[in-house]
C-alpha atoms as a PDB file:
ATOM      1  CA  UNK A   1      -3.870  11.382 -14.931  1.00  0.00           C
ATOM      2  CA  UNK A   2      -2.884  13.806 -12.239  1.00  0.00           C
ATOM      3  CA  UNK A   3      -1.982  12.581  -8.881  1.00  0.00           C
ATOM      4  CA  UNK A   4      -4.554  12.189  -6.456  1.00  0.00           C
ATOM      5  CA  UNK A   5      -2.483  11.621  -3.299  1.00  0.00           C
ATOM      6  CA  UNK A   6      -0.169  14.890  -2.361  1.00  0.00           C
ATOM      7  CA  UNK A   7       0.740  13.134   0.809  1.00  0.00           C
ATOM      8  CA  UNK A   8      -0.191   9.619   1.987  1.00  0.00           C
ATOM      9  CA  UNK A   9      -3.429   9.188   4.499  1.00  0.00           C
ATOM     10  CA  UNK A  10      -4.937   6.050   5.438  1.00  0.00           C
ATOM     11  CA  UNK A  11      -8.233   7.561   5.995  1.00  0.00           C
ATOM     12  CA  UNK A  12      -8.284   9.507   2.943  1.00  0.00           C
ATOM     13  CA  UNK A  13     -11.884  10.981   2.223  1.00  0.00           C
ATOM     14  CA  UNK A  14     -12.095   9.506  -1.568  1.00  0.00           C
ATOM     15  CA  UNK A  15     -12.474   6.354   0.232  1.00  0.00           C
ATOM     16  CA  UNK A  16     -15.368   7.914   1.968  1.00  0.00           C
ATOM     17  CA  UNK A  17     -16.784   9.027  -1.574  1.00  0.00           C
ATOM     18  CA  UNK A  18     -16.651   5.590  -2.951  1.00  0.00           C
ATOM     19  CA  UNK A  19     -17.971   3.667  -0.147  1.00  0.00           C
ATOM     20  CA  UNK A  20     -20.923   5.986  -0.003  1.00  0.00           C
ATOM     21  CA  UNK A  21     -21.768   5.460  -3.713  1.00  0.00           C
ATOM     22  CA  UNK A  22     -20.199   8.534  -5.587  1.00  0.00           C
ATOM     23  CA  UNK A  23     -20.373   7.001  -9.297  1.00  0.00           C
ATOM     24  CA  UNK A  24     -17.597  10.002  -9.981  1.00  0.00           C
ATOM     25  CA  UNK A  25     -15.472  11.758  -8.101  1.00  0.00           C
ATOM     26  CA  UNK A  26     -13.689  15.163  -9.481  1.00  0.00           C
ATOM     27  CA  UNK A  27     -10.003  15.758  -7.567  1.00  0.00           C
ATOM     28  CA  UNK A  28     -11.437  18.806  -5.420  1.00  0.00           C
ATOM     29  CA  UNK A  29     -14.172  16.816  -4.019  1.00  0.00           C
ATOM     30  CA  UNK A  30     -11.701  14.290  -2.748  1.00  0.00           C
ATOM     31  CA  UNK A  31      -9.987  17.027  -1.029  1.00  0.00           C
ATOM     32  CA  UNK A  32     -13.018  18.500   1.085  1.00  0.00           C
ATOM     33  CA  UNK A  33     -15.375  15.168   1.398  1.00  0.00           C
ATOM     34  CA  UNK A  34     -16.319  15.731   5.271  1.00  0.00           C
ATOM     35  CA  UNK A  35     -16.890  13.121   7.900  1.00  0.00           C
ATOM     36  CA  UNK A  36     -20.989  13.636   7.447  1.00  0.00           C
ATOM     37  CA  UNK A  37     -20.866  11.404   4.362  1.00  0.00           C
ATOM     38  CA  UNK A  38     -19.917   8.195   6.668  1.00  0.00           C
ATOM     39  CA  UNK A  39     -23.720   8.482   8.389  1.00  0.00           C
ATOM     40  CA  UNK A  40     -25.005   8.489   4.840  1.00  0.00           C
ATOM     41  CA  UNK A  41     -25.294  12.487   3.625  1.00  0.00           C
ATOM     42  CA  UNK A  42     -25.135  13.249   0.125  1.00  0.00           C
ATOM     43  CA  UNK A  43     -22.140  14.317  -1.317  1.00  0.00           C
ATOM     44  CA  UNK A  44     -21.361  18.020  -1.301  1.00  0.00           C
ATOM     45  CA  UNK A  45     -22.941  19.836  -4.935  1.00  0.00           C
ATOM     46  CA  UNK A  46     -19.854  20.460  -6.887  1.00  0.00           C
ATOM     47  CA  UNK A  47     -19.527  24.619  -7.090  1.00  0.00           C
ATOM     48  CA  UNK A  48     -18.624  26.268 -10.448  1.00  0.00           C
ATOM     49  CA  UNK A  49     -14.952  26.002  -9.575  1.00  0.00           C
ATOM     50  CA  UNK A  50     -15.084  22.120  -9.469  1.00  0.00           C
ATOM     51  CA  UNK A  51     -15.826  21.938 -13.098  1.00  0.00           C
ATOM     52  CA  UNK A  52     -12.147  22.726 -13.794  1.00  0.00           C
ATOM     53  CA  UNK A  53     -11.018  19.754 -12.047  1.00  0.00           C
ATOM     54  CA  UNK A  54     -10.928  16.546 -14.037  1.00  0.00           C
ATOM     55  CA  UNK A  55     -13.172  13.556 -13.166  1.00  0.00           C
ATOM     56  CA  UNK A  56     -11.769  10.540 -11.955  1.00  0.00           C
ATOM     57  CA  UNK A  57     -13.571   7.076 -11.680  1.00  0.00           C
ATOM     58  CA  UNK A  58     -13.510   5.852  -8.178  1.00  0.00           C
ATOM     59  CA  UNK A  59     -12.181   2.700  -9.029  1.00  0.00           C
ATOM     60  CA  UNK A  60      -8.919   4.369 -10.504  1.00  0.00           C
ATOM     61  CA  UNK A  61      -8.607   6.356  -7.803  1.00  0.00           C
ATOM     62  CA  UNK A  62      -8.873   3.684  -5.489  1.00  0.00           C
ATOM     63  CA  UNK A  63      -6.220   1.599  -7.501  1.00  0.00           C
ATOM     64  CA  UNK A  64      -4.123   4.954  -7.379  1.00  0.00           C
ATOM     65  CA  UNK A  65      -4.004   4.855  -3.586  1.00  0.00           C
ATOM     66  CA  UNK A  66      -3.659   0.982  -3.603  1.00  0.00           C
ATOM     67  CA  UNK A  67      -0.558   1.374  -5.536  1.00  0.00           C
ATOM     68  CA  UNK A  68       0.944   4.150  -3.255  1.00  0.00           C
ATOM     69  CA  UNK A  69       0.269   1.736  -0.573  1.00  0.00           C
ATOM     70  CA  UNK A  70       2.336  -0.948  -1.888  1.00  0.00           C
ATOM     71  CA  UNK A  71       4.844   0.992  -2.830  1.00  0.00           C
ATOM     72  CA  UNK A  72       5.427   3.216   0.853  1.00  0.00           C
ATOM     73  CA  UNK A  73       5.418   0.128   1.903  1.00  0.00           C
ATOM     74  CA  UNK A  74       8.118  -1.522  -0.242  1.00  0.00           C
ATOM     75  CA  UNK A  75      10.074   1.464  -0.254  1.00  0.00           C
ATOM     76  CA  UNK A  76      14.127   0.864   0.403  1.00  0.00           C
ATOM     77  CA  UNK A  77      13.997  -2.897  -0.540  1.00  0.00           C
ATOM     78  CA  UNK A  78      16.288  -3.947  -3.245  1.00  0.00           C
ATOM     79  CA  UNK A  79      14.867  -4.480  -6.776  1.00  0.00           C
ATOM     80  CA  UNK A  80      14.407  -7.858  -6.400  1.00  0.00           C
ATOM     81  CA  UNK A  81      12.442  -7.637  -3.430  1.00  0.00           C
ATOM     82  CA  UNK A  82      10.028  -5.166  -4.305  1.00  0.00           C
ATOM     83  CA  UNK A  83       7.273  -6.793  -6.366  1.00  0.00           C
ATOM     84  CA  UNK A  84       7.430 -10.215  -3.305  1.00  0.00           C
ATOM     85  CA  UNK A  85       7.165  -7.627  -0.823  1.00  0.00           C
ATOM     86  CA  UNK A  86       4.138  -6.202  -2.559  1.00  0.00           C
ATOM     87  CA  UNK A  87       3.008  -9.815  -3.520  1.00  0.00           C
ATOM     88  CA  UNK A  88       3.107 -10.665   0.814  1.00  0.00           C
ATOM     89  CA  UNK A  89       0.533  -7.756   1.392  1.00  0.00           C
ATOM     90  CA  UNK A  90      -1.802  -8.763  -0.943  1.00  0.00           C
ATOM     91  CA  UNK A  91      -1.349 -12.659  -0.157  1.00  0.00           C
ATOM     92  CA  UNK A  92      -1.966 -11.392   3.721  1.00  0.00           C
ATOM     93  CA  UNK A  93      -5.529  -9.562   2.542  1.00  0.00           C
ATOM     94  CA  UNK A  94      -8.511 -10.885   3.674  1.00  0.00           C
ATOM     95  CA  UNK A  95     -11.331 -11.413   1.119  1.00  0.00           C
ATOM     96  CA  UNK A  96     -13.182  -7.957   1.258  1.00  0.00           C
ATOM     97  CA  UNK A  97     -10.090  -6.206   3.368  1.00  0.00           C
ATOM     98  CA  UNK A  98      -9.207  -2.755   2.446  1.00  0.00           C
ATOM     99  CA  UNK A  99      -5.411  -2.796   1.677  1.00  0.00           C
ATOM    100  CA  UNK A 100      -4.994  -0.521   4.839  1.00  0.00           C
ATOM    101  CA  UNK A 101      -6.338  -2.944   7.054  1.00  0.00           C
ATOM    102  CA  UNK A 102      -3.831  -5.255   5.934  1.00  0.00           C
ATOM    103  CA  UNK A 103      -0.726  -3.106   5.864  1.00  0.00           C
ATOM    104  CA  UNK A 104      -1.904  -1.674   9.941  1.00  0.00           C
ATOM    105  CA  UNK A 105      -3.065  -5.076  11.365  1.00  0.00           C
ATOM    106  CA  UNK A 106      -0.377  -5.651  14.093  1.00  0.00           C
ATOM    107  CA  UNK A 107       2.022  -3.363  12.538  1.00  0.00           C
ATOM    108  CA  UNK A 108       3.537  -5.989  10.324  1.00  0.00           C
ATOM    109  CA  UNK A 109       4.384  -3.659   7.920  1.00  0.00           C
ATOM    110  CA  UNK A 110       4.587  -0.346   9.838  1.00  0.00           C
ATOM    111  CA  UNK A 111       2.348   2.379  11.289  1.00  0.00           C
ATOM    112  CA  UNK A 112       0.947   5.230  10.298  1.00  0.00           C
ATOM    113  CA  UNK A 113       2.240   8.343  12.933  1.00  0.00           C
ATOM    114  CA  UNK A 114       1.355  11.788  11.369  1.00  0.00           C
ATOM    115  CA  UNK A 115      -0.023  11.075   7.654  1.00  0.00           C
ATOM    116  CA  UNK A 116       3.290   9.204   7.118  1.00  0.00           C
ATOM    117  CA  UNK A 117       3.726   5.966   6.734  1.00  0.00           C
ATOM    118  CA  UNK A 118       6.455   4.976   8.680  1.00  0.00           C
ATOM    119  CA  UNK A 119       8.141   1.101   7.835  1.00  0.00           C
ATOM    120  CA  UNK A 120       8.618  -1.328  10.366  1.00  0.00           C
ATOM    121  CA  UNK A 121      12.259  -1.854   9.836  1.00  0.00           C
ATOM    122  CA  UNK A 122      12.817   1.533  10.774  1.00  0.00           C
ATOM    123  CA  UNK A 123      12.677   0.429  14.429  1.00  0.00           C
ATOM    124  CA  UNK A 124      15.494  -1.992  14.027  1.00  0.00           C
ATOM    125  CA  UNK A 125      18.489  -0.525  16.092  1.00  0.00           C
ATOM    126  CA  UNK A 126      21.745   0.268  14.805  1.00  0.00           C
ATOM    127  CA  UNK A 127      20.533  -0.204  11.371  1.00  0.00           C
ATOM    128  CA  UNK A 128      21.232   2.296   8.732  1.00  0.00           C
ATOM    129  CA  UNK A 129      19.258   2.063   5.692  1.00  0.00           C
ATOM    130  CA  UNK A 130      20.309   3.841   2.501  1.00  0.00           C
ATOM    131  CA  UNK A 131      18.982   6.940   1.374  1.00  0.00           C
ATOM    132  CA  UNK A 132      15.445   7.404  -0.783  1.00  0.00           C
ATOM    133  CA  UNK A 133      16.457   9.158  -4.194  1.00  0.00           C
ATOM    134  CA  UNK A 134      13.162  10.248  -6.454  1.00  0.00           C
ATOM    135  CA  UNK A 135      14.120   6.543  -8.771  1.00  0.00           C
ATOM    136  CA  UNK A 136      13.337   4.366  -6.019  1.00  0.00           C
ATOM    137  CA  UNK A 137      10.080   6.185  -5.553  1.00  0.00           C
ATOM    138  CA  UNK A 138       9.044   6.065  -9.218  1.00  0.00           C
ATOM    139  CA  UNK A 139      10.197   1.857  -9.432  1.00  0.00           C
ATOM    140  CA  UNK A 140       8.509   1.838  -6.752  1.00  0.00           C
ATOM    141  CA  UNK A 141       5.256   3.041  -7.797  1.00  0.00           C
ATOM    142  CA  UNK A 142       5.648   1.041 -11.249  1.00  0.00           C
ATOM    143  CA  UNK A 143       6.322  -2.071  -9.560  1.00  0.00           C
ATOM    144  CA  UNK A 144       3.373  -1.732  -7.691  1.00  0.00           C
ATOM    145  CA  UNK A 145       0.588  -1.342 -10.646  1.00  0.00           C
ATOM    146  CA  UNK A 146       2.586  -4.269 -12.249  1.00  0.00           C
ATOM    147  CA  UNK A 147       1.783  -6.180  -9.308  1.00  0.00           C
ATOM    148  CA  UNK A 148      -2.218  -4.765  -8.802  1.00  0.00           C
ATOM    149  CA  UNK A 149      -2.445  -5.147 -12.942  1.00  0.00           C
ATOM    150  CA  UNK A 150      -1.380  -9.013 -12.292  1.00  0.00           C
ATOM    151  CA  UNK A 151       1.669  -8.234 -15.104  1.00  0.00           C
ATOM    152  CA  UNK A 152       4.327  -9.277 -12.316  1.00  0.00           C
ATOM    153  CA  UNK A 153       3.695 -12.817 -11.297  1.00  0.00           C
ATOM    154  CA  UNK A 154       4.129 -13.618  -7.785  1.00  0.00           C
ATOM    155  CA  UNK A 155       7.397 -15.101  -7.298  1.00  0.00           C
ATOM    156  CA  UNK A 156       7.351 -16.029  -3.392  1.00  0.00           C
ATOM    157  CA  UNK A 157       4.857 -19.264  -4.058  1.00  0.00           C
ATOM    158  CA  UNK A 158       1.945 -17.243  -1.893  1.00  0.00           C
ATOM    159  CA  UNK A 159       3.815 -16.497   0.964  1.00  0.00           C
ATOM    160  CA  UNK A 160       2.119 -14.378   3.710  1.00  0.00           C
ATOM    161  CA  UNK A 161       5.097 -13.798   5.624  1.00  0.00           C
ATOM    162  CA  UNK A 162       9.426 -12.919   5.116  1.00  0.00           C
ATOM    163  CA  UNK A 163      12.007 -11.549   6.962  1.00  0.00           C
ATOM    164  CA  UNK A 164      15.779 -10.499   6.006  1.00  0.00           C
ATOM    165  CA  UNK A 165      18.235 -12.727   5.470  1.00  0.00           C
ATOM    166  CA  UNK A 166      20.934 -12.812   7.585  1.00  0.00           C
ATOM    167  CA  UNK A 167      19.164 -11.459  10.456  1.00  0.00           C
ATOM    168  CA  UNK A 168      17.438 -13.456  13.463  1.00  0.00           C
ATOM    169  CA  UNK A 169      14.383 -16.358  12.300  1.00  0.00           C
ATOM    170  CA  UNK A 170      11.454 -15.299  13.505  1.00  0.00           C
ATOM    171  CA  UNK A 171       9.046 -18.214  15.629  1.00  0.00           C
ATOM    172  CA  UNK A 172       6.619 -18.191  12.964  1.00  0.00           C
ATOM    173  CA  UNK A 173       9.007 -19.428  10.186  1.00  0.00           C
ATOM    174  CA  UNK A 174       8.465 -22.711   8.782  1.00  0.00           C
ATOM    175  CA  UNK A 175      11.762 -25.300   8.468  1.00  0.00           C
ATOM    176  CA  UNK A 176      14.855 -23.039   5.955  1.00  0.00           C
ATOM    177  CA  UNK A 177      13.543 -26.151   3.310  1.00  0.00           C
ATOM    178  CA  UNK A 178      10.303 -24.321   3.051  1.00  0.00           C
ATOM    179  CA  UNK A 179      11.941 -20.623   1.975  1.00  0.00           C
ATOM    180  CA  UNK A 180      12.031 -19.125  -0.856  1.00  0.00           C
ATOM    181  CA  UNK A 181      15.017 -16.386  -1.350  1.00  0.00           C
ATOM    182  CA  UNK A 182      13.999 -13.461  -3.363  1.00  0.00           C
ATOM    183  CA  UNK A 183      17.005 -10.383  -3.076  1.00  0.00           C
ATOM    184  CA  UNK A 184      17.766  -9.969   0.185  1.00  0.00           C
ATOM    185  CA  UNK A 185      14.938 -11.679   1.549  1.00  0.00           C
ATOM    186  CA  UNK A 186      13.622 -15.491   2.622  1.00  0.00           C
ATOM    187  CA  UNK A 187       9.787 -15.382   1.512  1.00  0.00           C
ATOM    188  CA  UNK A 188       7.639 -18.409   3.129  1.00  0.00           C
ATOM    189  CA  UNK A 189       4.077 -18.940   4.649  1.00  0.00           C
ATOM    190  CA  UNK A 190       3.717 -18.777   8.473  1.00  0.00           C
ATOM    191  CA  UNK A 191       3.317 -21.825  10.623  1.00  0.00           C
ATOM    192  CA  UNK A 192       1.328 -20.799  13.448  1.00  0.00           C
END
Protein backbone atom coordinates (compact mmCIF):
# COMPACT_ATOMS: atom_id res chain seq x y z
CA UNK A 1 0.00 0.00 0.00
CA UNK A 2 1.42 3.39 -0.76
CA UNK A 3 1.85 5.86 1.94
CA UNK A 4 -0.84 8.06 2.70
CA UNK A 5 0.89 10.55 5.02
CA UNK A 6 3.88 12.62 3.09
CA UNK A 7 4.20 14.70 6.18
CA UNK A 8 2.41 14.36 9.54
CA UNK A 9 -0.94 16.65 10.21
CA UNK A 10 -3.20 16.28 13.00
CA UNK A 11 -6.06 17.63 11.14
CA UNK A 12 -5.51 15.68 8.14
CA UNK A 13 -8.62 15.87 5.70
CA UNK A 14 -9.01 11.83 5.34
CA UNK A 15 -10.21 12.17 8.77
CA UNK A 16 -12.72 14.57 7.46
CA UNK A 17 -13.67 11.92 4.66
CA UNK A 18 -14.31 9.22 7.12
CA UNK A 19 -16.17 11.04 9.68
CA UNK A 20 -18.48 12.33 7.01
CA UNK A 21 -19.27 8.80 5.71
CA UNK A 22 -16.93 8.29 2.60
CA UNK A 23 -17.30 4.30 2.33
CA UNK A 24 -13.86 4.76 0.07
CA UNK A 25 -11.46 7.07 -0.18
CA UNK A 26 -8.86 7.14 -3.32
CA UNK A 27 -5.22 8.89 -2.17
CA UNK A 28 -5.98 12.20 -4.27
CA UNK A 29 -9.17 12.81 -2.58
CA UNK A 30 -7.43 12.74 0.75
CA UNK A 31 -5.19 15.34 -0.52
CA UNK A 32 -7.87 18.06 -1.63
CA UNK A 33 -10.97 17.10 0.86
CA UNK A 34 -11.92 20.90 1.78
CA UNK A 35 -13.21 22.22 5.04
CA UNK A 36 -17.04 22.29 3.44
CA UNK A 37 -17.32 18.55 4.12
CA UNK A 38 -17.27 19.23 8.12
CA UNK A 39 -20.97 21.15 7.71
CA UNK A 40 -22.06 18.02 5.90
CA UNK A 41 -21.33 18.61 1.82
CA UNK A 42 -20.84 15.75 -0.29
CA UNK A 43 -17.61 14.70 -1.13
CA UNK A 44 -15.97 16.22 -4.18
CA UNK A 45 -16.91 13.79 -7.67
CA UNK A 46 -13.68 12.09 -8.32
CA UNK A 47 -12.36 13.63 -11.97
CA UNK A 48 -10.95 11.22 -14.62
CA UNK A 49 -7.49 11.67 -13.15
CA UNK A 50 -8.55 10.15 -9.74
CA UNK A 51 -9.15 6.83 -11.28
CA UNK A 52 -5.37 6.30 -11.40
CA UNK A 53 -5.06 6.57 -7.80
CA UNK A 54 -5.65 3.42 -5.80
CA UNK A 55 -8.58 3.09 -3.35
CA UNK A 56 -7.99 2.84 0.14
CA UNK A 57 -10.58 1.75 2.86
CA UNK A 58 -10.97 4.40 5.43
CA UNK A 59 -10.40 2.23 8.14
CA UNK A 60 -6.77 1.39 6.82
CA UNK A 61 -6.11 4.65 6.29
CA UNK A 62 -7.11 5.64 9.55
CA UNK A 63 -4.94 2.78 11.15
CA UNK A 64 -2.11 4.16 8.75
CA UNK A 65 -2.19 7.55 10.47
CA UNK A 66 -2.78 5.89 13.93
CA UNK A 67 0.41 4.11 13.50
CA UNK A 68 2.43 7.24 12.39
CA UNK A 69 1.08 8.70 15.47
CA UNK A 70 2.50 6.26 17.75
CA UNK A 71 5.44 6.06 16.25
CA UNK A 72 6.38 10.29 15.99
CA UNK A 73 5.58 9.95 19.13
CA UNK A 74 7.90 7.15 20.31
CA UNK A 75 10.51 8.27 18.15
CA UNK A 76 14.27 8.35 19.90
CA UNK A 77 13.29 5.93 22.77
CA UNK A 78 15.38 2.90 23.09
CA UNK A 79 14.02 -0.43 21.73
CA UNK A 80 12.75 -1.48 24.74
CA UNK A 81 10.77 1.43 25.34
CA UNK A 82 9.06 1.82 22.24
CA UNK A 83 6.09 -0.56 22.15
CA UNK A 84 5.29 0.77 26.47
CA UNK A 85 5.54 4.12 25.19
CA UNK A 86 3.02 3.34 22.50
CA UNK A 87 1.10 1.02 24.99
CA UNK A 88 0.81 4.59 27.59
CA UNK A 89 -1.02 6.49 24.68
CA UNK A 90 -3.42 4.10 24.03
CA UNK A 91 -3.95 3.15 27.88
CA UNK A 92 -4.41 7.23 28.26
CA UNK A 93 -7.38 7.15 25.32
CA UNK A 94 -10.64 7.81 26.25
CA UNK A 95 -13.39 5.45 24.98
CA UNK A 96 -14.36 7.14 21.57
CA UNK A 97 -11.04 9.59 21.66
CA UNK A 98 -9.32 10.15 18.45
CA UNK A 99 -5.61 9.20 19.06
CA UNK A 100 -4.80 12.99 18.49
CA UNK A 101 -6.78 14.06 21.23
CA UNK A 102 -4.85 11.92 23.38
CA UNK A 103 -1.32 12.57 22.19
CA UNK A 104 -2.30 16.93 22.38
CA UNK A 105 -4.30 16.87 25.69
CA UNK A 106 -1.95 18.93 27.97
CA UNK A 107 0.99 18.33 25.88
CA UNK A 108 1.93 15.13 27.60
CA UNK A 109 3.41 13.88 24.74
CA UNK A 110 4.32 16.99 22.70
CA UNK A 111 2.73 19.59 20.40
CA UNK A 112 2.10 19.97 17.15
CA UNK A 113 3.98 23.58 15.84
CA UNK A 114 4.02 23.66 11.96
CA UNK A 115 2.67 20.09 10.69
CA UNK A 116 5.46 18.61 12.88
CA UNK A 117 5.13 16.88 15.66
CA UNK A 118 7.45 18.06 17.99
CA UNK A 119 8.20 15.56 21.42
CA UNK A 120 7.97 16.81 24.73
CA UNK A 121 11.40 15.88 25.82
CA UNK A 122 12.71 18.11 23.38
CA UNK A 123 12.15 20.97 25.85
CA UNK A 124 14.32 19.41 28.47
CA UNK A 125 17.49 21.71 28.76
CA UNK A 126 20.89 20.67 28.29
CA UNK A 127 19.75 17.44 26.97
CA UNK A 128 21.14 16.06 23.83
CA UNK A 129 19.31 13.33 22.29
CA UNK A 130 20.89 11.12 19.63
CA UNK A 131 20.39 11.48 16.13
CA UNK A 132 17.17 9.94 13.98
CA UNK A 133 18.72 7.52 11.25
CA UNK A 134 15.88 6.14 8.57
CA UNK A 135 16.02 2.43 11.06
CA UNK A 136 14.62 4.06 13.94
CA UNK A 137 11.88 5.44 11.78
CA UNK A 138 11.01 2.14 10.10
CA UNK A 139 11.13 0.11 13.96
CA UNK A 140 9.37 2.63 14.71
CA UNK A 141 6.55 2.39 12.46
CA UNK A 142 6.60 -1.59 12.85
CA UNK A 143 6.43 -1.41 16.44
CA UNK A 144 3.57 0.61 16.24
CA UNK A 145 1.09 -1.73 14.00
CA UNK A 146 2.40 -4.53 16.36
CA UNK A 147 1.04 -2.62 19.08
CA UNK A 148 -2.53 -1.32 17.11
CA UNK A 149 -2.66 -5.21 15.65
CA UNK A 150 -2.58 -6.31 19.56
CA UNK A 151 0.69 -8.72 18.41
CA UNK A 152 2.90 -6.80 21.12
CA UNK A 153 1.39 -7.32 24.51
CA UNK A 154 1.47 -4.50 26.79
CA UNK A 155 4.26 -4.89 29.06
CA UNK A 156 3.82 -1.74 31.51
CA UNK A 157 0.66 -3.54 33.47
CA UNK A 158 -1.78 -0.55 31.93
CA UNK A 159 0.09 2.23 32.92
CA UNK A 160 -1.16 5.71 31.83
CA UNK A 161 1.78 7.51 32.82
CA UNK A 162 6.21 7.14 32.86
CA UNK A 163 8.96 9.23 33.04
CA UNK A 164 12.91 8.57 32.61
CA UNK A 165 14.79 6.99 34.91
CA UNK A 166 17.29 8.70 36.51
CA UNK A 167 15.77 11.98 36.12
CA UNK A 168 13.49 13.98 38.73
CA UNK A 169 9.88 11.90 40.06
CA UNK A 170 7.24 13.62 38.95
CA UNK A 171 4.12 14.47 41.84
CA UNK A 172 1.88 12.22 40.12
CA UNK A 173 4.03 9.03 40.60
CA UNK A 174 2.78 6.42 42.75
CA UNK A 175 5.37 4.84 45.66
CA UNK A 176 9.02 3.32 43.35
CA UNK A 177 7.12 -0.30 44.65
CA UNK A 178 4.42 0.44 42.18
CA UNK A 179 6.94 0.91 38.87
CA UNK A 180 7.51 -1.03 36.39
CA UNK A 181 11.09 -0.52 34.48
CA UNK A 182 10.89 -1.05 30.83
CA UNK A 183 14.53 0.31 28.96
CA UNK A 184 15.22 3.39 30.15
CA UNK A 185 12.01 4.09 31.56
CA UNK A 186 9.77 3.54 35.05
CA UNK A 187 6.13 2.82 33.58
CA UNK A 188 3.25 3.15 36.41
CA UNK A 189 -0.40 4.53 36.68
CA UNK A 190 -0.88 8.09 38.06
CA UNK A 191 -2.09 8.78 41.54
CA UNK A 192 -3.89 11.89 41.37
Amino acid sequence: MKRLILALVLCHPLHWAILAGAGWVTVAMAMVIPLAMLDGADLPKPKHHYHAWPKVHPVDAWMEMDADLLADVALGEDSEALAAVMWVVLNRRKPGEALEATIQNGQAFGSMRGGRFRPSWHRVPGRRWARFYPGHWAQAQETAWDVLLGLSDDPTGGADHFHRAGTWRPSWAPPRGFWTLVGSHHFYRATA
